[in-house]
N, C-alpha and C. Protein backbone atom coordinates (compact mmCIF):
# COMPACT_ATOMS: atom_id res chain seq x y z
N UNK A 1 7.58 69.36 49.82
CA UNK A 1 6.22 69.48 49.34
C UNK A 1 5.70 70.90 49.54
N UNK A 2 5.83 71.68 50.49
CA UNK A 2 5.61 72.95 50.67
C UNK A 2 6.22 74.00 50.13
N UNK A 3 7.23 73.82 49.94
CA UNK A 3 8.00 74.84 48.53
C UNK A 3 7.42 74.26 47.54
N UNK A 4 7.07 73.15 46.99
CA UNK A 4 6.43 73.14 44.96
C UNK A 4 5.04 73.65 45.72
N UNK A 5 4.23 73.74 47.01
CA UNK A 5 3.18 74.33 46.83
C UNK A 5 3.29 75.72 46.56
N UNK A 6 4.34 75.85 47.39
CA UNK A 6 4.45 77.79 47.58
C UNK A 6 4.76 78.12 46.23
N UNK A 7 5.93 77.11 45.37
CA UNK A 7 6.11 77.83 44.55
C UNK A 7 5.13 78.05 43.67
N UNK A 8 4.32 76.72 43.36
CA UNK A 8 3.40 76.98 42.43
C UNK A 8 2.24 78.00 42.48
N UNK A 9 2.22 78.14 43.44
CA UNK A 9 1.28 79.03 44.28
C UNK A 9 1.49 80.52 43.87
N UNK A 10 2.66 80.82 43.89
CA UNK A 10 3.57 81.89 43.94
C UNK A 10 3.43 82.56 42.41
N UNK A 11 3.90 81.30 41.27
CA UNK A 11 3.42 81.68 40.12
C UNK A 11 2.16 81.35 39.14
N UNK A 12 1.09 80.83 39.79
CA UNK A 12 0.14 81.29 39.47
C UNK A 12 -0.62 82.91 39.95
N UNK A 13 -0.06 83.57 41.26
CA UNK A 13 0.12 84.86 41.19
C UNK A 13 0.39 85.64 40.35
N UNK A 14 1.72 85.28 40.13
CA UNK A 14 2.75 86.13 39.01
C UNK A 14 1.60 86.39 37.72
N UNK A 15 1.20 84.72 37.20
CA UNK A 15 0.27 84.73 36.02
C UNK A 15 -0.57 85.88 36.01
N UNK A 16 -1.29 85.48 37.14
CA UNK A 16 -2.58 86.39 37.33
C UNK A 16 -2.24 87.75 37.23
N UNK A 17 -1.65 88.14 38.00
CA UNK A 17 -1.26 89.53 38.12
C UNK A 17 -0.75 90.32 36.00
N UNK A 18 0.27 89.24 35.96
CA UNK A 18 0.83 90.36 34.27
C UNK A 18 -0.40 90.31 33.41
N UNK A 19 -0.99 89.33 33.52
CA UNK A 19 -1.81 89.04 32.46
C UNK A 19 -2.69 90.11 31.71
N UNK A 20 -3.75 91.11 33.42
CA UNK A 20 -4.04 92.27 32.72
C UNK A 20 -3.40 93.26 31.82
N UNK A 21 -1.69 93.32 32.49
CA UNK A 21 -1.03 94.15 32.00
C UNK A 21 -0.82 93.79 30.78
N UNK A 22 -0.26 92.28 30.47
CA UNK A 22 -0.10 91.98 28.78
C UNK A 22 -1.11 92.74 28.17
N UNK A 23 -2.21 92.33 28.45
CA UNK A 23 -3.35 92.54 27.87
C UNK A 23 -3.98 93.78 27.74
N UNK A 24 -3.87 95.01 28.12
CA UNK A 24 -4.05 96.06 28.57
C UNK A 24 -5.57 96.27 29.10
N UNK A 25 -5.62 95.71 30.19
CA UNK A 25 -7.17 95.51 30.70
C UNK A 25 -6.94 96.02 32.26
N UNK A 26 -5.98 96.77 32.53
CA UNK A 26 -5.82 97.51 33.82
C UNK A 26 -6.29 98.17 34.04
N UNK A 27 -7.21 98.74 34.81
CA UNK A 27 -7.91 99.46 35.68
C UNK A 27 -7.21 101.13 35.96
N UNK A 28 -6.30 100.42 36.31
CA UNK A 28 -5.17 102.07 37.16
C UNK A 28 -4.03 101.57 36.26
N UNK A 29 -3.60 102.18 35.15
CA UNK A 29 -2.51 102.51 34.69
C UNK A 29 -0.57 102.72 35.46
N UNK A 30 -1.24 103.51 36.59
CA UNK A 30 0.01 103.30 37.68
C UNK A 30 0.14 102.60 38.46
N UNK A 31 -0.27 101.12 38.00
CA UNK A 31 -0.19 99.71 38.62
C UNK A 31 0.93 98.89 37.86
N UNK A 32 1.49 99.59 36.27
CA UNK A 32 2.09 98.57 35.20
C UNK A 32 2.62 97.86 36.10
N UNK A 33 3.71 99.09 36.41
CA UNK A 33 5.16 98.66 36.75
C UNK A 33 5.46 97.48 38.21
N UNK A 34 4.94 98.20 39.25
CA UNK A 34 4.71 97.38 40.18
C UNK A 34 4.29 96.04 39.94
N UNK A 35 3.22 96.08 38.91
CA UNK A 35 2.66 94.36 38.54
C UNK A 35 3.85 93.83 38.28
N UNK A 36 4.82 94.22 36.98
CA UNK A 36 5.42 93.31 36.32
C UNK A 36 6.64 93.08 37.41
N UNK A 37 6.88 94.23 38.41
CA UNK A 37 8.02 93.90 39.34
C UNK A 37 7.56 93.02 39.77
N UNK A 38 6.53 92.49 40.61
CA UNK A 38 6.39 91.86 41.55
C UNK A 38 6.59 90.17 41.22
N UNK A 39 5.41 90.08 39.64
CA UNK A 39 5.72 88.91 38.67
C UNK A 39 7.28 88.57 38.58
N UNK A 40 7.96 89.25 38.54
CA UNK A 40 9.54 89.20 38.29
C UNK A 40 10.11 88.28 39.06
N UNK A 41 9.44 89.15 40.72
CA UNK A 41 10.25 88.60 41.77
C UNK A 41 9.99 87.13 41.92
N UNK A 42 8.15 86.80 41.70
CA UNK A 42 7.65 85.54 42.44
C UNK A 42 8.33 84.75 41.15
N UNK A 43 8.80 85.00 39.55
CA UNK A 43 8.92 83.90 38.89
C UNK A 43 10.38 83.31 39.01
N UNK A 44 10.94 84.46 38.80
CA UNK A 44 12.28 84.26 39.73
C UNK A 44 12.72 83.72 40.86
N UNK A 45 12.36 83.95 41.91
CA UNK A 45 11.81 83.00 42.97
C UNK A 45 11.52 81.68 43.08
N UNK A 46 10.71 81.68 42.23
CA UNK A 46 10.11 80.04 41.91
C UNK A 46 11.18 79.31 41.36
N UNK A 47 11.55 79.79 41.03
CA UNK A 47 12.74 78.89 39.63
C UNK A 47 13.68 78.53 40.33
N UNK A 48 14.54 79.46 41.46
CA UNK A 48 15.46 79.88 41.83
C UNK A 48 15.98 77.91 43.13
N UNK A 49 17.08 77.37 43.19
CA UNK A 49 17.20 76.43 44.30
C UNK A 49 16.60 76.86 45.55
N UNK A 50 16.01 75.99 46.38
CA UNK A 50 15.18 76.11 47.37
C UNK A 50 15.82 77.09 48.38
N UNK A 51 17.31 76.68 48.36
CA UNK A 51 18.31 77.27 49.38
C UNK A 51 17.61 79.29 49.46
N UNK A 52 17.74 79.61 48.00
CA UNK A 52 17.94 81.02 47.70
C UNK A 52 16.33 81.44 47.56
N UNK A 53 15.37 80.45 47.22
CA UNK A 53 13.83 80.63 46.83
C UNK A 53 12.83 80.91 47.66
N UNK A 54 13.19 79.88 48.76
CA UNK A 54 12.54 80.63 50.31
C UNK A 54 12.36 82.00 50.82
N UNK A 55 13.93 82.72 51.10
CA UNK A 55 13.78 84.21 50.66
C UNK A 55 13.44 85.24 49.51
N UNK A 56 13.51 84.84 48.78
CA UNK A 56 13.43 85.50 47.52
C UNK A 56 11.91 85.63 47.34
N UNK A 57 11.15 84.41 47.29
CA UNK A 57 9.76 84.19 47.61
C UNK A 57 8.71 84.52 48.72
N UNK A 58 9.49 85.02 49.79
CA UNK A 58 9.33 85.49 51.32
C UNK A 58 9.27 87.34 50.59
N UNK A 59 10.21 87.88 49.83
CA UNK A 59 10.07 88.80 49.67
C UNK A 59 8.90 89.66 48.65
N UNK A 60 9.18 88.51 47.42
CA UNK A 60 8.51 88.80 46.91
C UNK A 60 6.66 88.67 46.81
N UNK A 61 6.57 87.90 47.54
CA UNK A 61 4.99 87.61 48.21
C UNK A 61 4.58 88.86 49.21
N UNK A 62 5.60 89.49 50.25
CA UNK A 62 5.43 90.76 50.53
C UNK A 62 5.57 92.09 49.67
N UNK A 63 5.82 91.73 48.66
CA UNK A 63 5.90 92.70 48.05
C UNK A 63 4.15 93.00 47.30
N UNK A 64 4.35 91.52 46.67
CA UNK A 64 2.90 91.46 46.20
C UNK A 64 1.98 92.19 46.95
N UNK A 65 1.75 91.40 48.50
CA UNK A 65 0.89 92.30 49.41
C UNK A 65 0.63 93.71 49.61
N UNK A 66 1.76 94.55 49.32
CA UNK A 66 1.95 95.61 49.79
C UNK A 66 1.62 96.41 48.37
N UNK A 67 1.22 96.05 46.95
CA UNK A 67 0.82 96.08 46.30
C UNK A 67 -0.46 95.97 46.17
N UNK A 68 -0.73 95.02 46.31
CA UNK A 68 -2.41 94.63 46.54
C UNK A 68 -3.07 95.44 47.30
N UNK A 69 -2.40 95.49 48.63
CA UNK A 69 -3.14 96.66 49.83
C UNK A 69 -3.55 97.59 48.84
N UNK A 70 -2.88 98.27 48.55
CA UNK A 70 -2.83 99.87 47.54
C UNK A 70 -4.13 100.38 46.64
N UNK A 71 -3.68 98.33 45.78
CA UNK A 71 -4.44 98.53 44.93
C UNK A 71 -6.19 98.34 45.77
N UNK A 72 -6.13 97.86 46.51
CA UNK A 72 -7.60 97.09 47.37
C UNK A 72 -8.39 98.50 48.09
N UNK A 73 -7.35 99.40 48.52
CA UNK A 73 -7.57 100.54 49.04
C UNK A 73 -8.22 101.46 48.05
N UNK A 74 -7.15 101.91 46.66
CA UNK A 74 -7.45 102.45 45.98
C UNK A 74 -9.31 101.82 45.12
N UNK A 75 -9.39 100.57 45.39
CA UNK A 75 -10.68 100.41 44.96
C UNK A 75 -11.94 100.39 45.83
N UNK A 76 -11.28 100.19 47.06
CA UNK A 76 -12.81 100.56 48.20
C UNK A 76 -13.05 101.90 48.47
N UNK A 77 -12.32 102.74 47.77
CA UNK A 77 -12.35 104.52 47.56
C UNK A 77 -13.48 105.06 46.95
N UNK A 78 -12.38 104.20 45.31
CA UNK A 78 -13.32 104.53 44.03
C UNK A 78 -14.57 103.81 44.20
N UNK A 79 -15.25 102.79 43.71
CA UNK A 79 -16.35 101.91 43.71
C UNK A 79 -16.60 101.51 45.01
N UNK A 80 -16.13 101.35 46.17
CA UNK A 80 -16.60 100.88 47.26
C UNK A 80 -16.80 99.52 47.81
N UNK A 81 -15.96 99.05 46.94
CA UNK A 81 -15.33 97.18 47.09
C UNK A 81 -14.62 97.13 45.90
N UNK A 82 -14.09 95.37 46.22
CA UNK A 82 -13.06 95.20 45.41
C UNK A 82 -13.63 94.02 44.94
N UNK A 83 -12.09 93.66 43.64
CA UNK A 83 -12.50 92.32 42.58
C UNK A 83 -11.95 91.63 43.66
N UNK A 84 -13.01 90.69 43.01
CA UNK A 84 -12.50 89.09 42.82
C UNK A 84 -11.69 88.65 43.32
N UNK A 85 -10.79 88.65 42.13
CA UNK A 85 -9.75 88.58 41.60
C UNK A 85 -8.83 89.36 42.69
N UNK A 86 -8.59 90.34 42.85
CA UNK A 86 -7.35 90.76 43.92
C UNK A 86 -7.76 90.67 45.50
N UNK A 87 -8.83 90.32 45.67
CA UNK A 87 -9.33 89.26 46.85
C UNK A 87 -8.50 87.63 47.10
N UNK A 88 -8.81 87.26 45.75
CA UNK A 88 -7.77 85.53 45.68
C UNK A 88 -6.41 85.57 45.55
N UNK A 89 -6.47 87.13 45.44
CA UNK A 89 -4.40 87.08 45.02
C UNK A 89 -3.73 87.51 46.02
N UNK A 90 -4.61 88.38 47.13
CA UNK A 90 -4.26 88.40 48.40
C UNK A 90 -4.62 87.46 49.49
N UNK A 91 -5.26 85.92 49.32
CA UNK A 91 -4.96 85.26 50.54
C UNK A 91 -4.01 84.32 49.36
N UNK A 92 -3.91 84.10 48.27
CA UNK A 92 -3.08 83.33 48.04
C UNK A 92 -1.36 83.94 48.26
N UNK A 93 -1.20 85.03 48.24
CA UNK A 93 -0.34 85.58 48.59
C UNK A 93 0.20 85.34 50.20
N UNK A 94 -0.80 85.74 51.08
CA UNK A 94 -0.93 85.72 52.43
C UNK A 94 -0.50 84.17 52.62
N UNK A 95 -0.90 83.02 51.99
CA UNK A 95 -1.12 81.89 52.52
C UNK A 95 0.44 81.09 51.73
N UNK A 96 1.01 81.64 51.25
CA UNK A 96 2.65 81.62 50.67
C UNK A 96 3.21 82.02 51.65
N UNK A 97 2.97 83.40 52.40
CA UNK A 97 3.78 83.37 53.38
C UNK A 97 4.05 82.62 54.85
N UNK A 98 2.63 82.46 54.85
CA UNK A 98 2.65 80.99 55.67
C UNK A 98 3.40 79.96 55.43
N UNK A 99 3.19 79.36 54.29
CA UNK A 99 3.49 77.96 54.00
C UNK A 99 5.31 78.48 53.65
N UNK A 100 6.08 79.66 53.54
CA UNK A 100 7.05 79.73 53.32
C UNK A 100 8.26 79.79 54.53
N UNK A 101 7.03 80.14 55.98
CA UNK A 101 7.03 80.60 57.28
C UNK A 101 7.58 79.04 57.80
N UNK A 102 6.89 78.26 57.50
CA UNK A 102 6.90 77.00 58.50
C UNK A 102 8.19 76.32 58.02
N UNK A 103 8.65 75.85 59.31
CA UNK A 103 9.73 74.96 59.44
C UNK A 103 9.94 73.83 58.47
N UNK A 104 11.31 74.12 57.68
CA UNK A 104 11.10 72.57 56.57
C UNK A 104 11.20 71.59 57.38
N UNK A 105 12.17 71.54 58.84
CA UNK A 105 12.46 70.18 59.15
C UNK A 105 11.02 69.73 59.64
N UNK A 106 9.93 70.56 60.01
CA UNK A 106 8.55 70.09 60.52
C UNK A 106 8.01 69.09 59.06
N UNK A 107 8.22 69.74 58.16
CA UNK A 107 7.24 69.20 57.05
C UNK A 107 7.56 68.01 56.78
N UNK A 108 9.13 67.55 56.88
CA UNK A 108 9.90 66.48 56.81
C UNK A 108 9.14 65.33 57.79
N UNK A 109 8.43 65.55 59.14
CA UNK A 109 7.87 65.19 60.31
C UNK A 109 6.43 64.67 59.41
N UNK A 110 5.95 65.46 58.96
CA UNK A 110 4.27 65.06 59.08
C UNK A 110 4.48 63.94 57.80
């Protein structure tokens, strides 16, 4: 139950994240690439058997983060707060790595 959360979790990220880029509604231009990597990793991830998805999803959720920071930084610079939107994509991010953190045989328990 905690992997279809994470995963789903994971790619409604992914969503969120390309979508500006499909769309060309990006803010910072030197965000493309990183977006669509990161989408890559979490959809890939998701898809991927649980065995290989745990990590893959472990990485790519840090990756996200370390993205987001950047971008969160780069906007409490410029304007002096941030969206929304990359507010919810960083605890949903954060809260994947949790739920990716915890012990399966525990979840098996509750």
């Amino acid at each position: 139950m905690l992997m279809f959360v994470a995963r789903g979790s994971s790619l409604a990220v992914a969503v969120g994240t390309v979508i500006p880029v499909i769309t060309g509604a990006m803010a910072d231009p030197a965000f493309v690439v990183p977006d669509v990597l990161l989408a890559v990793l979490l959809v890939v991830g998701a898809l991927l058997p649980d065995r290989f998805a745990r990590p893959m999803l472990r990485a790519g959720n840090l990756y996200a983060l370390g993205v987001f920071s950047v971008a969160l930084f780069g906007q409490l610079a410029a304007v002096g707060g941030a969206t929304p939107m990359l507010a919810l994509a960083m605890v949903a991010a954060g809260l994947n790595l949790v739920l990716l953190g915890l012990n399966p045989e525990a979840s098996r328990v509750l």
